[in-house]
N, C-alpha and C. Protein backbone atom coordinates (compact mmCIF):
# COMPACT_ATOMS: atom_id res chain seq x y z
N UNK A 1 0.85 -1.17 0.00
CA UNK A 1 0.00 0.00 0.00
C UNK A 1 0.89 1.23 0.00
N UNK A 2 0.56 1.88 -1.29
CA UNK A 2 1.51 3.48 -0.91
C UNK A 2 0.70 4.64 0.33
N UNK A 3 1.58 4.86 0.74
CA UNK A 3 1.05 5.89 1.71
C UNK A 3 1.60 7.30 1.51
N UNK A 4 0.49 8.38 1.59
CA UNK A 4 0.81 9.89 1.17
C UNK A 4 0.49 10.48 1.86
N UNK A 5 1.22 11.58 1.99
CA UNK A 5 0.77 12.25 3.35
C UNK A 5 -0.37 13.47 2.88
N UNK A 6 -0.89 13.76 3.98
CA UNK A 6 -1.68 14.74 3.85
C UNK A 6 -1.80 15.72 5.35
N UNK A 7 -2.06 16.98 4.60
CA UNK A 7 -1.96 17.93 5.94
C UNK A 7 -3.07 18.70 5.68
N UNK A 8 -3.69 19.19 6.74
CA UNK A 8 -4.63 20.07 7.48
C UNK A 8 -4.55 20.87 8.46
N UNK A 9 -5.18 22.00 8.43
CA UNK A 9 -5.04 22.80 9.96
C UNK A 9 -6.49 22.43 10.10
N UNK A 10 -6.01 22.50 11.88
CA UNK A 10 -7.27 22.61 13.06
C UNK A 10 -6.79 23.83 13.66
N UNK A 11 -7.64 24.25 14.45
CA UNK A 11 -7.92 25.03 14.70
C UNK A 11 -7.43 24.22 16.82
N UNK A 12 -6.70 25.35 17.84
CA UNK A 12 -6.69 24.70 18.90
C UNK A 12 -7.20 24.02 19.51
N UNK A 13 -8.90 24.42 19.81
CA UNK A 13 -9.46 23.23 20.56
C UNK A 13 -10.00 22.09 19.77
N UNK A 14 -9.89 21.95 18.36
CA UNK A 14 -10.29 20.78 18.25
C UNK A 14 -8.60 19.73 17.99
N UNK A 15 -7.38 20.45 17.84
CA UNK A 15 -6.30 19.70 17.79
C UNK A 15 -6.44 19.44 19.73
N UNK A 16 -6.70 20.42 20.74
CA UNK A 16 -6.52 19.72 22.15
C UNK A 16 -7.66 18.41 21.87
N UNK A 17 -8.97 18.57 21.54
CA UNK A 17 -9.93 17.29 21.88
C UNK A 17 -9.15 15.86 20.93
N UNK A 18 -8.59 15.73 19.44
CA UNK A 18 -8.08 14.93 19.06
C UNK A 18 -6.75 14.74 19.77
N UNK A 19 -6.14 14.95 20.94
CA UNK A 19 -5.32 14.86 21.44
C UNK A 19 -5.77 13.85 22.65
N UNK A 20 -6.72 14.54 23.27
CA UNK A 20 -7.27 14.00 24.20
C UNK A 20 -7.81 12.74 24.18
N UNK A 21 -8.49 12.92 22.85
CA UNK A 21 -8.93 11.45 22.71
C UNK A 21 -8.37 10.24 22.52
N UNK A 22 -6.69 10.34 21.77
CA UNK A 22 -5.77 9.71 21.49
C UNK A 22 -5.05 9.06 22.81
N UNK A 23 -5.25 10.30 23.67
CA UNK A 23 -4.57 9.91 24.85
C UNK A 23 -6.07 8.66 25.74
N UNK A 24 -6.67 9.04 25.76
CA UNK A 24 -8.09 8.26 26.83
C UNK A 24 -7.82 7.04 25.95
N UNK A 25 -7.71 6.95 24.63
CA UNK A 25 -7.99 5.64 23.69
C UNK A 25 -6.51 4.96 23.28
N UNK A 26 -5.22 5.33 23.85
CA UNK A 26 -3.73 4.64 23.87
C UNK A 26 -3.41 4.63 22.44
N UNK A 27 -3.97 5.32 21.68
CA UNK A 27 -3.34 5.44 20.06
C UNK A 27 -2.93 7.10 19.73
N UNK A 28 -2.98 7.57 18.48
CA UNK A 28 -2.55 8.29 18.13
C UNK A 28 -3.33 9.36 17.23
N UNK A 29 -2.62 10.20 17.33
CA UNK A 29 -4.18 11.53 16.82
C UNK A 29 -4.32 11.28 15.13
N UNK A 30 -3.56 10.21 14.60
CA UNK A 30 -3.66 9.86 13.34
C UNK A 30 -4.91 8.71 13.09
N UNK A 31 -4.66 7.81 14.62
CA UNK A 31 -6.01 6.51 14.40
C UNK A 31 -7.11 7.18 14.64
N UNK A 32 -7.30 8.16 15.38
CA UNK A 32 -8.06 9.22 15.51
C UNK A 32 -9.06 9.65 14.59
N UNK A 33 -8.32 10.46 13.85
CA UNK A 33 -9.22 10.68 12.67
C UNK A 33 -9.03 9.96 11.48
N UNK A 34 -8.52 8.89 10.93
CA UNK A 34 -9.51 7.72 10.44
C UNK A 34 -10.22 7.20 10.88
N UNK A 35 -10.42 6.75 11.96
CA UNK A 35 -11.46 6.40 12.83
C UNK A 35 -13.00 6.92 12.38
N UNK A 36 -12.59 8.76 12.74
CA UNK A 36 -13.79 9.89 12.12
C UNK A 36 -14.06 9.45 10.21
N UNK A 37 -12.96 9.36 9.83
CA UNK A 37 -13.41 9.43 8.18
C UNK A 37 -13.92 8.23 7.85
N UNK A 38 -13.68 6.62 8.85
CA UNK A 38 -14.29 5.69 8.31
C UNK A 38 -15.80 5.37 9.24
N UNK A 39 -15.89 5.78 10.06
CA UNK A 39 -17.08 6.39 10.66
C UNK A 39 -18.12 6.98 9.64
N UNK A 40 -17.98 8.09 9.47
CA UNK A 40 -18.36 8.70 8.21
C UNK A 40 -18.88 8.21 7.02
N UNK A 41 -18.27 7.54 6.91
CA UNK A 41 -18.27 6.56 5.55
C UNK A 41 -19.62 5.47 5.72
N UNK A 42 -19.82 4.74 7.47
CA UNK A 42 -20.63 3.82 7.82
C UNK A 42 -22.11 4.86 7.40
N UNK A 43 -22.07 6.07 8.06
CA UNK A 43 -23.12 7.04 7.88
C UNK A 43 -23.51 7.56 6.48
N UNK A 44 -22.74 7.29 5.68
CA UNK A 44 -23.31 7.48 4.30
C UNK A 44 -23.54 6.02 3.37
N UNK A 45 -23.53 5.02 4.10
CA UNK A 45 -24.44 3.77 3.36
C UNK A 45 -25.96 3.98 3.34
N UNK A 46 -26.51 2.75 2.33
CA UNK A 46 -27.66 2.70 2.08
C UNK A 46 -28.20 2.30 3.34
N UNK A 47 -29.48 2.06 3.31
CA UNK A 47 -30.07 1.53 4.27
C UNK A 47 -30.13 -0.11 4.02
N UNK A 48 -30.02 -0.94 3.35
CA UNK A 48 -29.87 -1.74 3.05
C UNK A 48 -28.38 -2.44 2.82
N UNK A 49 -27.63 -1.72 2.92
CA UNK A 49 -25.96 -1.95 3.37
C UNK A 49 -25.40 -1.78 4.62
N UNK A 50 -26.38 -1.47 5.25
CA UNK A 50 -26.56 -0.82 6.65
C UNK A 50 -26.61 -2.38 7.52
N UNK A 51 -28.49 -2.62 7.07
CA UNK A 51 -28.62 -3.63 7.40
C UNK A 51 -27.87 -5.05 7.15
N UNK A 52 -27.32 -4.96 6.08
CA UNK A 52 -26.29 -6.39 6.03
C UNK A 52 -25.15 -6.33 6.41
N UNK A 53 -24.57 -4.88 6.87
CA UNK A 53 -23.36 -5.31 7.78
C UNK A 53 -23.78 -5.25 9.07
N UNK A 54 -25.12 -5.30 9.72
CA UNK A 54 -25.79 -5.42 10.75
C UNK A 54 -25.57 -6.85 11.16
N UNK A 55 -26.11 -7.68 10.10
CA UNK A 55 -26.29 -8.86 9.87
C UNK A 55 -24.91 -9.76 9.71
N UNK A 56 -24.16 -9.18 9.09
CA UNK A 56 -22.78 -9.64 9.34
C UNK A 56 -22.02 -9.49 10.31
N UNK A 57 -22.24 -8.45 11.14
CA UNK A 57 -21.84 -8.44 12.38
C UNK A 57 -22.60 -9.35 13.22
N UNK A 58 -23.96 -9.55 13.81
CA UNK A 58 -24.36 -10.34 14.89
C UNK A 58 -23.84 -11.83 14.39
N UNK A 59 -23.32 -12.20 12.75
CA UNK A 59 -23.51 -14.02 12.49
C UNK A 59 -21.82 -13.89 13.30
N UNK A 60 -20.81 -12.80 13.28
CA UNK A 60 -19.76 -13.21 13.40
C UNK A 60 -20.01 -13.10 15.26
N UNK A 61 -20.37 -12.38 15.68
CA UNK A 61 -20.61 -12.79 17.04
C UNK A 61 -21.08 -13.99 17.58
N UNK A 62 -21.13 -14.54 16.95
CA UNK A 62 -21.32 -16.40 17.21
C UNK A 62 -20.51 -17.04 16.83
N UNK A 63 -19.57 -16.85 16.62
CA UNK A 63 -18.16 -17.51 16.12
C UNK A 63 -17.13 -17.58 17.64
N UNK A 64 -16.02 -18.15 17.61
CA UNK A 64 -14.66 -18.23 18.12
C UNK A 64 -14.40 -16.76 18.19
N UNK A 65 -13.27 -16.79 19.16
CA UNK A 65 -12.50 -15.60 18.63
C UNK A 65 -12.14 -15.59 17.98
N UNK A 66 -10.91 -16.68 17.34
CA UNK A 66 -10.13 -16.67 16.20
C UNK A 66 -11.08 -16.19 15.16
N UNK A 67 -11.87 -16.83 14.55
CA UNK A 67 -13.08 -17.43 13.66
C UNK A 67 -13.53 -15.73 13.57
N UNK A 68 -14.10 -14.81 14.52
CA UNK A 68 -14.58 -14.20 14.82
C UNK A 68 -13.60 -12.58 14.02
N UNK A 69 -12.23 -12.55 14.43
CA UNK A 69 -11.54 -11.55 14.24
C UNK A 69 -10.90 -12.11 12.57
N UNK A 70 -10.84 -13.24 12.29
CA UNK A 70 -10.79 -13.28 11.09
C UNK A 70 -11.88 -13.31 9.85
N UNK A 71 -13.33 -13.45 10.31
CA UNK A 71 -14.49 -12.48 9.62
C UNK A 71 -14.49 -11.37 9.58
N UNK A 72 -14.19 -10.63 10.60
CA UNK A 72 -14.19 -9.21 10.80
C UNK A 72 -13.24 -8.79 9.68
N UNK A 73 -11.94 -8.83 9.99
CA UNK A 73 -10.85 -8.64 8.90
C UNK A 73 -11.33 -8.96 7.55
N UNK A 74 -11.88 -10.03 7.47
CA UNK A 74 -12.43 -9.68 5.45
C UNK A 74 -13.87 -9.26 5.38
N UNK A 75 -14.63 -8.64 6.38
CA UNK A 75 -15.60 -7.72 6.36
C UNK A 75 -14.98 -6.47 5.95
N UNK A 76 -14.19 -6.14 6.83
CA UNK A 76 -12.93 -5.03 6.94
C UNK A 76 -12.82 -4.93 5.23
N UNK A 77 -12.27 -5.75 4.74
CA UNK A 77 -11.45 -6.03 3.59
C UNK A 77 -12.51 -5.89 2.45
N UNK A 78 -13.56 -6.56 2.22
CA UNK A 78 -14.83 -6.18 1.51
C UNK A 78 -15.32 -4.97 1.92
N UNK A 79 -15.55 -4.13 2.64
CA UNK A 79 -15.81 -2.77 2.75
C UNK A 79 -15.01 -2.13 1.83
N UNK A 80 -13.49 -1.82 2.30
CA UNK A 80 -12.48 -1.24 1.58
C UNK A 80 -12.50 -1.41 0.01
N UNK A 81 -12.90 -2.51 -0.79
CA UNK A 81 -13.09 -2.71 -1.62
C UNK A 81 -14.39 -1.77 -2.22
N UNK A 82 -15.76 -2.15 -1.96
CA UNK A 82 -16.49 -1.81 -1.94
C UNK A 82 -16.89 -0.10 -1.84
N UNK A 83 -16.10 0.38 -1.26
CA UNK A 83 -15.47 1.56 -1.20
C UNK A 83 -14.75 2.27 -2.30
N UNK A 84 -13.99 1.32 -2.71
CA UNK A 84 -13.29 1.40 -3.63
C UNK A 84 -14.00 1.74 -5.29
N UNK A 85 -14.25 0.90 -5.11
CA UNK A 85 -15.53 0.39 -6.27
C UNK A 85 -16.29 1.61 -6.42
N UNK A 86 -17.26 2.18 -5.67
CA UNK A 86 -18.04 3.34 -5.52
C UNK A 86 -17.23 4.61 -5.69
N UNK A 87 -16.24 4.71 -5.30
CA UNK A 87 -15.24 5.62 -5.66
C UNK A 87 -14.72 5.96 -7.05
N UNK A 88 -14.10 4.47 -7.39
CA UNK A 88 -13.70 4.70 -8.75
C UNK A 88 -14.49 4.75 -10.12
N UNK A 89 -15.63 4.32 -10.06
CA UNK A 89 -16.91 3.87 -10.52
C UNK A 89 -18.22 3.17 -10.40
């Protein structure tokens, strides 16, 4: 995966609250706001894409852990795609 950087200004109190939050949550003001942009992203599905990763979430909650975090990961992975897809065409 290439990675590019990108920059933005905030403004102080919202660089102190993404600070803060990084700190309460043991990551970094970068997991931070992907976090916000793939958030975002859940809020602009259909309602019907909504519901089937609803649905894909409660079947993997009946799984193993193992079983469990490796559904997730190609849920993960089919999103990103899917994403993709809508993006590029």
């Amino acid at each position: 995966m290439k990675v590019k950087q990108l920059a933005f200004r905030v403004d102080q109190g919202t660089y102190d609250w993404l600070a803060d939050q990084a700190i309460k949550k043991q990551t970094t003001m970068t997991a931070i706001v992907q976090d916000i942009f793939e958030t975002n992203q859940i809020n602009q599905m259909s309602e019907g894409t909504k519901k089937g990763l609803k649905e894909c979430l409660e079947y993997l909650l009946t799984l193993d852990n193992a079983d469990f975090f490796e559904g997730l990961n190609l849920l993960r992975e089919g999103l990103k795609e899917l994403q993709g897809v809508k993006t590029n065409g």
